[in-house]
C-alpha atoms as a PDB file:
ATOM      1  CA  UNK A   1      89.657  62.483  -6.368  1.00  0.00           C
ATOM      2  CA  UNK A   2      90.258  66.347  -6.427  1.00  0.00           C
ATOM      3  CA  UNK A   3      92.948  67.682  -4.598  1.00  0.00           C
ATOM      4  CA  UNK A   4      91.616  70.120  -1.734  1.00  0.00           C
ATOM      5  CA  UNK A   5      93.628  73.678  -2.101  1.00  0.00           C
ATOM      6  CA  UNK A   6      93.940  76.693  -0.403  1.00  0.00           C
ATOM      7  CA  UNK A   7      91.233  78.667  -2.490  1.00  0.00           C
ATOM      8  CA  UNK A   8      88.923  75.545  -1.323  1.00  0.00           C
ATOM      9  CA  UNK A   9      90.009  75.821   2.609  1.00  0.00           C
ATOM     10  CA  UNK A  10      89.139  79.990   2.092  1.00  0.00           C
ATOM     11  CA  UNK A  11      86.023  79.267   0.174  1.00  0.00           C
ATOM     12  CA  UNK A  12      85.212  76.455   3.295  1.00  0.00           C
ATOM     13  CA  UNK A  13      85.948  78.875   5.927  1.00  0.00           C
ATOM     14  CA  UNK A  14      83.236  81.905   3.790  1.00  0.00           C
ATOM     15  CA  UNK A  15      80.182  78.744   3.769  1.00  0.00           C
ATOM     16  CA  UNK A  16      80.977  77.930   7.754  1.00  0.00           C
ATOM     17  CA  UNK A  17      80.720  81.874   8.610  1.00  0.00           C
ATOM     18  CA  UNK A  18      77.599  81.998   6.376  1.00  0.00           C
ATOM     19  CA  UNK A  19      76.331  78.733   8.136  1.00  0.00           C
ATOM     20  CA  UNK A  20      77.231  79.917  11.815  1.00  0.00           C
ATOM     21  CA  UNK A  21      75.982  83.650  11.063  1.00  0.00           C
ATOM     22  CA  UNK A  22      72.206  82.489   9.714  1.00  0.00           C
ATOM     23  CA  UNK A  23      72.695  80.226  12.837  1.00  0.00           C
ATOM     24  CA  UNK A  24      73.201  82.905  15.375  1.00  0.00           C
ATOM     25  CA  UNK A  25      70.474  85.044  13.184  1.00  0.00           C
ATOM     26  CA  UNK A  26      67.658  82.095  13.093  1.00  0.00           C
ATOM     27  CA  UNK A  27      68.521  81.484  17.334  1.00  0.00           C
ATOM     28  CA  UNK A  28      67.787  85.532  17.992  1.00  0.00           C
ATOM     29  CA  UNK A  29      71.690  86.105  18.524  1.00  0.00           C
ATOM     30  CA  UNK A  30      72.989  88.798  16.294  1.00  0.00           C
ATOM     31  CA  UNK A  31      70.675  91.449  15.055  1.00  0.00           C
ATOM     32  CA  UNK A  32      69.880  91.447  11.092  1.00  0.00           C
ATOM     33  CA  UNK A  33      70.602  95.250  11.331  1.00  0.00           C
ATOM     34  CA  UNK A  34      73.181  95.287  13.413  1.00  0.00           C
ATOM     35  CA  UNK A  35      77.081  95.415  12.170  1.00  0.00           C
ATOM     36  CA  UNK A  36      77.937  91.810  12.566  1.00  0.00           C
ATOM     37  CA  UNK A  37      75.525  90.495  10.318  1.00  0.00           C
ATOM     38  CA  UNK A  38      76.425  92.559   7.655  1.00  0.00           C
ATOM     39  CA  UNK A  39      79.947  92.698   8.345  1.00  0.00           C
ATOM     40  CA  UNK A  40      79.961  88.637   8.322  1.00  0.00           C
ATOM     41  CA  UNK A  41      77.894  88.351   5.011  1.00  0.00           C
ATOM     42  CA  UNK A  42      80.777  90.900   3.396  1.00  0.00           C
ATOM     43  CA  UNK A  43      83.923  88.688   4.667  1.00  0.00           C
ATOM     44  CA  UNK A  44      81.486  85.570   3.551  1.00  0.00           C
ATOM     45  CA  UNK A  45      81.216  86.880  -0.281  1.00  0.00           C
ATOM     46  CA  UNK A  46      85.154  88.060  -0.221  1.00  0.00           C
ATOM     47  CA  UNK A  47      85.805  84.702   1.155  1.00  0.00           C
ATOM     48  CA  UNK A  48      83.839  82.020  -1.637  1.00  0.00           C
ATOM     49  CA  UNK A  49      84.878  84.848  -4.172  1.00  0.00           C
ATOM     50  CA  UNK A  50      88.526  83.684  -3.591  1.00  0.00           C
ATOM     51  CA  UNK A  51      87.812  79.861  -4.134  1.00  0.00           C
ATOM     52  CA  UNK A  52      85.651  80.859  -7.400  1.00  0.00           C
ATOM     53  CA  UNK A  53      88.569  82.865  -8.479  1.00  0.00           C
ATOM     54  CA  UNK A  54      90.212  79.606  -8.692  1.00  0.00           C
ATOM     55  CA  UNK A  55      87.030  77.456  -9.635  1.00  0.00           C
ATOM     56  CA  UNK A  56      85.278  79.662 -11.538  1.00  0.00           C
ATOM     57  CA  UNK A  57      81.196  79.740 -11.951  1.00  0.00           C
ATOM     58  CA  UNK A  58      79.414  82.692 -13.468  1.00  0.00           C
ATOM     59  CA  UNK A  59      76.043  82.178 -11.842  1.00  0.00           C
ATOM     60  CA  UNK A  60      78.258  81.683  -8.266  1.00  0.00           C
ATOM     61  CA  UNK A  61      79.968  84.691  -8.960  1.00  0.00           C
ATOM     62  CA  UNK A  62      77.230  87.026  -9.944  1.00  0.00           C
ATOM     63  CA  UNK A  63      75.665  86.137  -6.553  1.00  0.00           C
ATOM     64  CA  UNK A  64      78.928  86.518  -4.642  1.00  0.00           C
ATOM     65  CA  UNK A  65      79.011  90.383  -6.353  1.00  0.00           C
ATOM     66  CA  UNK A  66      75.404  91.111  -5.531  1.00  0.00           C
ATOM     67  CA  UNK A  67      76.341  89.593  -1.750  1.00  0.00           C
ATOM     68  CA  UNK A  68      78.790  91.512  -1.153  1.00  0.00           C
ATOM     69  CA  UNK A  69      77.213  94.779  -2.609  1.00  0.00           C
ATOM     70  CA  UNK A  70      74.160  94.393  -0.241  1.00  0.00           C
ATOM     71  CA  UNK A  71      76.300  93.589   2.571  1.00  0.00           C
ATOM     72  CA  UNK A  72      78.446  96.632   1.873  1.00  0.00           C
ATOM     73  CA  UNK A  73      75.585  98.431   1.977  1.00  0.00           C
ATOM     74  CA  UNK A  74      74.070  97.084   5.387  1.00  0.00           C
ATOM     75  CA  UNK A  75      77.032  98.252   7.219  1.00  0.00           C
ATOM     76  CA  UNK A  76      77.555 101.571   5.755  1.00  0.00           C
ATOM     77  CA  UNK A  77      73.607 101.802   6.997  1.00  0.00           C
ATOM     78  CA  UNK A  78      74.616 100.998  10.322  1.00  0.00           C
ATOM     79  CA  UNK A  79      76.740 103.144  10.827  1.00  0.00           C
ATOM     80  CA  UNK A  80      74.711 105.924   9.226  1.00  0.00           C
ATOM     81  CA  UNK A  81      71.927 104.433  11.650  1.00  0.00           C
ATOM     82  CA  UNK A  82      74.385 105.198  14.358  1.00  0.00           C
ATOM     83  CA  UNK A  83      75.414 108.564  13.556  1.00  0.00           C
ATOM     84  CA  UNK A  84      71.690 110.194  13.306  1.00  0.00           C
END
């Protein structure tokens, strides 16, 4: 059996924010333009990009990029959202 590590536990802890956020999202809790989803999604994709640093997957990692990018994104909109 494969040992668990501490790129594993971060990667765990990025899928159970990702889990709890679309939770919160699906039961009308956070708002899918509001900072928390975004910001969430962002620590999510920094978070299983640390475990496939360690495991590595091309196809994983290509979508971890591209998560993080449009997450990015969703928050800068926010706050320009905010400001005008």
């Amino acid at each position: 059996m494969n040992e668990v590590g501490i790129s594993d536990v971060i990667g765990l802890i990025g899928v159970a924010l990702l889990i709890t956020t679309y939770a919160l999202l699906q039961f009308d809790r956070i708002d899918p333009k509001g900072f928390w989803y975004s910001f969430n999604n962002m620590i999510v994709a920094i978070l299983v990009t640390v475990s496939l640093v360690y495991s590595f997957n091309l196809a994983s990692m290509v979508i971890e990029i591209f998560w993080f990018s449009l997450s990015l994104y969703g928050v800068w909109k926010y706050y320009t959202r905010k400001k005008g």
